[in-house]
C-alpha atoms as a PDB file:
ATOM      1  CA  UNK A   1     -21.095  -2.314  -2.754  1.00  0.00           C
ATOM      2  CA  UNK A   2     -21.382  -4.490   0.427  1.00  0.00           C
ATOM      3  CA  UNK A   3     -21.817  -7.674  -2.049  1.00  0.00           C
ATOM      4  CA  UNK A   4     -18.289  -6.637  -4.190  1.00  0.00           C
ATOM      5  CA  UNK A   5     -16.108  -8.303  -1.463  1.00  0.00           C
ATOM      6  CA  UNK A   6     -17.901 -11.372  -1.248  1.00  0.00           C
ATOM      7  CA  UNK A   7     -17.698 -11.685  -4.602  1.00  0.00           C
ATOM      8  CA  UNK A   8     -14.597 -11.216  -5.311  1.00  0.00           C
ATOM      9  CA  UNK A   9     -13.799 -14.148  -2.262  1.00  0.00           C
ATOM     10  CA  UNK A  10     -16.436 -16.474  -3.846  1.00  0.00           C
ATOM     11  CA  UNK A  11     -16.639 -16.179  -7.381  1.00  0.00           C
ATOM     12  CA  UNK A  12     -13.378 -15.163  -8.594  1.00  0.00           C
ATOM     13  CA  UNK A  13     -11.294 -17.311  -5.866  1.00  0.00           C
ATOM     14  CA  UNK A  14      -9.331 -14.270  -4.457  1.00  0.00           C
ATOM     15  CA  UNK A  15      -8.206 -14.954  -0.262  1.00  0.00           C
ATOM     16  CA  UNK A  16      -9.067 -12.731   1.906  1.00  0.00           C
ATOM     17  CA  UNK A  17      -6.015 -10.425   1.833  1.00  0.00           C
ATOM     18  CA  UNK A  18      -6.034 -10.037  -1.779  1.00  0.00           C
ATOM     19  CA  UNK A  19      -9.741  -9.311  -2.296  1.00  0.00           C
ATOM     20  CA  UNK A  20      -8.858  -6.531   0.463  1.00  0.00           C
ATOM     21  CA  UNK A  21      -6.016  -5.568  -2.100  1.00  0.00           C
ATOM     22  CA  UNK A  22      -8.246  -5.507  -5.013  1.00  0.00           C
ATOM     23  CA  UNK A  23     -11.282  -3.776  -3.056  1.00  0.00           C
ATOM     24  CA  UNK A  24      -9.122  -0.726  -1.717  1.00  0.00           C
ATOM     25  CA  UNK A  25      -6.777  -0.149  -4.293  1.00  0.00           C
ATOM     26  CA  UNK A  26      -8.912   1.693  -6.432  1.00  0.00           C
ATOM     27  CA  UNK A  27      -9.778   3.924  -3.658  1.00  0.00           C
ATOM     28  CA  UNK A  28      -5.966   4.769  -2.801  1.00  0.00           C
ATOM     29  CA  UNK A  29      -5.869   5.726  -6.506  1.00  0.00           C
ATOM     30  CA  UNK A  30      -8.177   8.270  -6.176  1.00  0.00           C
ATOM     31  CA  UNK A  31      -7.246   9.903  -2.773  1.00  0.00           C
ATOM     32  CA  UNK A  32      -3.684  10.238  -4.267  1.00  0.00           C
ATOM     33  CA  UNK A  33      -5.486  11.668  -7.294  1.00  0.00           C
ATOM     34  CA  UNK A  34      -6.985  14.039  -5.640  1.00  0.00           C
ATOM     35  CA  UNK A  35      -4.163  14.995  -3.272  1.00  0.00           C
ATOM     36  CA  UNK A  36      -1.667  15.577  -6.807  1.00  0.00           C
ATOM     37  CA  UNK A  37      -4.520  18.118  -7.596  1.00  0.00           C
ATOM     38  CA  UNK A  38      -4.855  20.024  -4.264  1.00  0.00           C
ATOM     39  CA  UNK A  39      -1.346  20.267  -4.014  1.00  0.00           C
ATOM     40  CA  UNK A  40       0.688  19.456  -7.120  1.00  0.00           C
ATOM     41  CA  UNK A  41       3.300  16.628  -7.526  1.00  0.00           C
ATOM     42  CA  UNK A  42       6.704  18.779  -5.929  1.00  0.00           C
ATOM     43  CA  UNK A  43       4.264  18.307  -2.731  1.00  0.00           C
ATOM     44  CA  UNK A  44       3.048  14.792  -3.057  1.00  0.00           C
ATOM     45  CA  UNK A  45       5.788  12.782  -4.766  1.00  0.00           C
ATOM     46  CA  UNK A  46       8.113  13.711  -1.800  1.00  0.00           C
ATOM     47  CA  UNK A  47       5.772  13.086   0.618  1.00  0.00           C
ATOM     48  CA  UNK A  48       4.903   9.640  -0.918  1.00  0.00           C
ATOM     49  CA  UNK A  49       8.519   8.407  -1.073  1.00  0.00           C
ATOM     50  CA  UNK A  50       9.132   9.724   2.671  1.00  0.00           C
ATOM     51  CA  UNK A  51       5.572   7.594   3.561  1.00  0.00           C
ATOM     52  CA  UNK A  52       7.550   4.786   1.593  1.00  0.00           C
ATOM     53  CA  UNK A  53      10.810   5.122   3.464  1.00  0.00           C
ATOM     54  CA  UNK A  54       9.209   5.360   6.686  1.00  0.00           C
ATOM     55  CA  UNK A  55       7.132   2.100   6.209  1.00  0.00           C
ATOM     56  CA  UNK A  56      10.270   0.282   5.565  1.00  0.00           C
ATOM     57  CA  UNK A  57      11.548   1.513   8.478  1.00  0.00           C
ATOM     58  CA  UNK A  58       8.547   0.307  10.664  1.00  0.00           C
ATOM     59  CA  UNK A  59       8.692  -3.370   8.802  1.00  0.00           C
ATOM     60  CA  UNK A  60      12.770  -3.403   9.968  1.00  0.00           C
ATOM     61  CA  UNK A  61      11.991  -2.727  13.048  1.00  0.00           C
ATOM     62  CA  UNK A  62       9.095  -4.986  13.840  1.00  0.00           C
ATOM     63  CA  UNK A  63      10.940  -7.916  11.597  1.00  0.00           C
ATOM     64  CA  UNK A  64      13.804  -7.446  14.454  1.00  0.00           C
ATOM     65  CA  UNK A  65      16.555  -7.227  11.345  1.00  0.00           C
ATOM     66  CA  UNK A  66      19.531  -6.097  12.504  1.00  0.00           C
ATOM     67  CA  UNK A  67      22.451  -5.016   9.446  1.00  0.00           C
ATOM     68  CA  UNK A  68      22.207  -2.940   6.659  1.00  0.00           C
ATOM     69  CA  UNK A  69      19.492  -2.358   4.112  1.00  0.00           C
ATOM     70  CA  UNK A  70      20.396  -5.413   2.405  1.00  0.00           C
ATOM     71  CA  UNK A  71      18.649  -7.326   5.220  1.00  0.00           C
ATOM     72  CA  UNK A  72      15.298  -5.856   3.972  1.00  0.00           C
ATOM     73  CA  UNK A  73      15.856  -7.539   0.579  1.00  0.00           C
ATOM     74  CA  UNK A  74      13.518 -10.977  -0.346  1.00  0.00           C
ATOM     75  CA  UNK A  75      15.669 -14.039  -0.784  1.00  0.00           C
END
């Protein structure tokens, strides 16, 4: 398990930020699994767009954009 990362870096040629990506995803998957089955999706499909919304927000904000949402667009 300690080893995965290092692979990942070394063998397959991954940076750093991407083998994070790759490592973690996975477990994301399955915390959001488990959440849909605690609580059911009217509870955490809501809550996952508002996490969404609010993490655009925080990226505005710290990128210093000032305008509309447009400004948050790549290009």
């Amino acid at each position: 398990m300690i080893h995965l990362p290092i692979y990942v870096q070394a063998v397959l040629g991954y940076d750093g930020v991407a083998a994070g990506l790759a490592y973690s995803l996975p477990t994301l998957v399955v915390a959001a699994e488990r959440l849909l089955l605690r609580y059911g999706p009217g509870v955490v499909i809501p809550l996952g767009l508002v996490t969404i919304g609010a993490g655009f927000q925080l990226m505005r904000r710290a990128a210093g954009i000032q305008g509309d949402w447009p400004a948050m667009l790549p290009g």
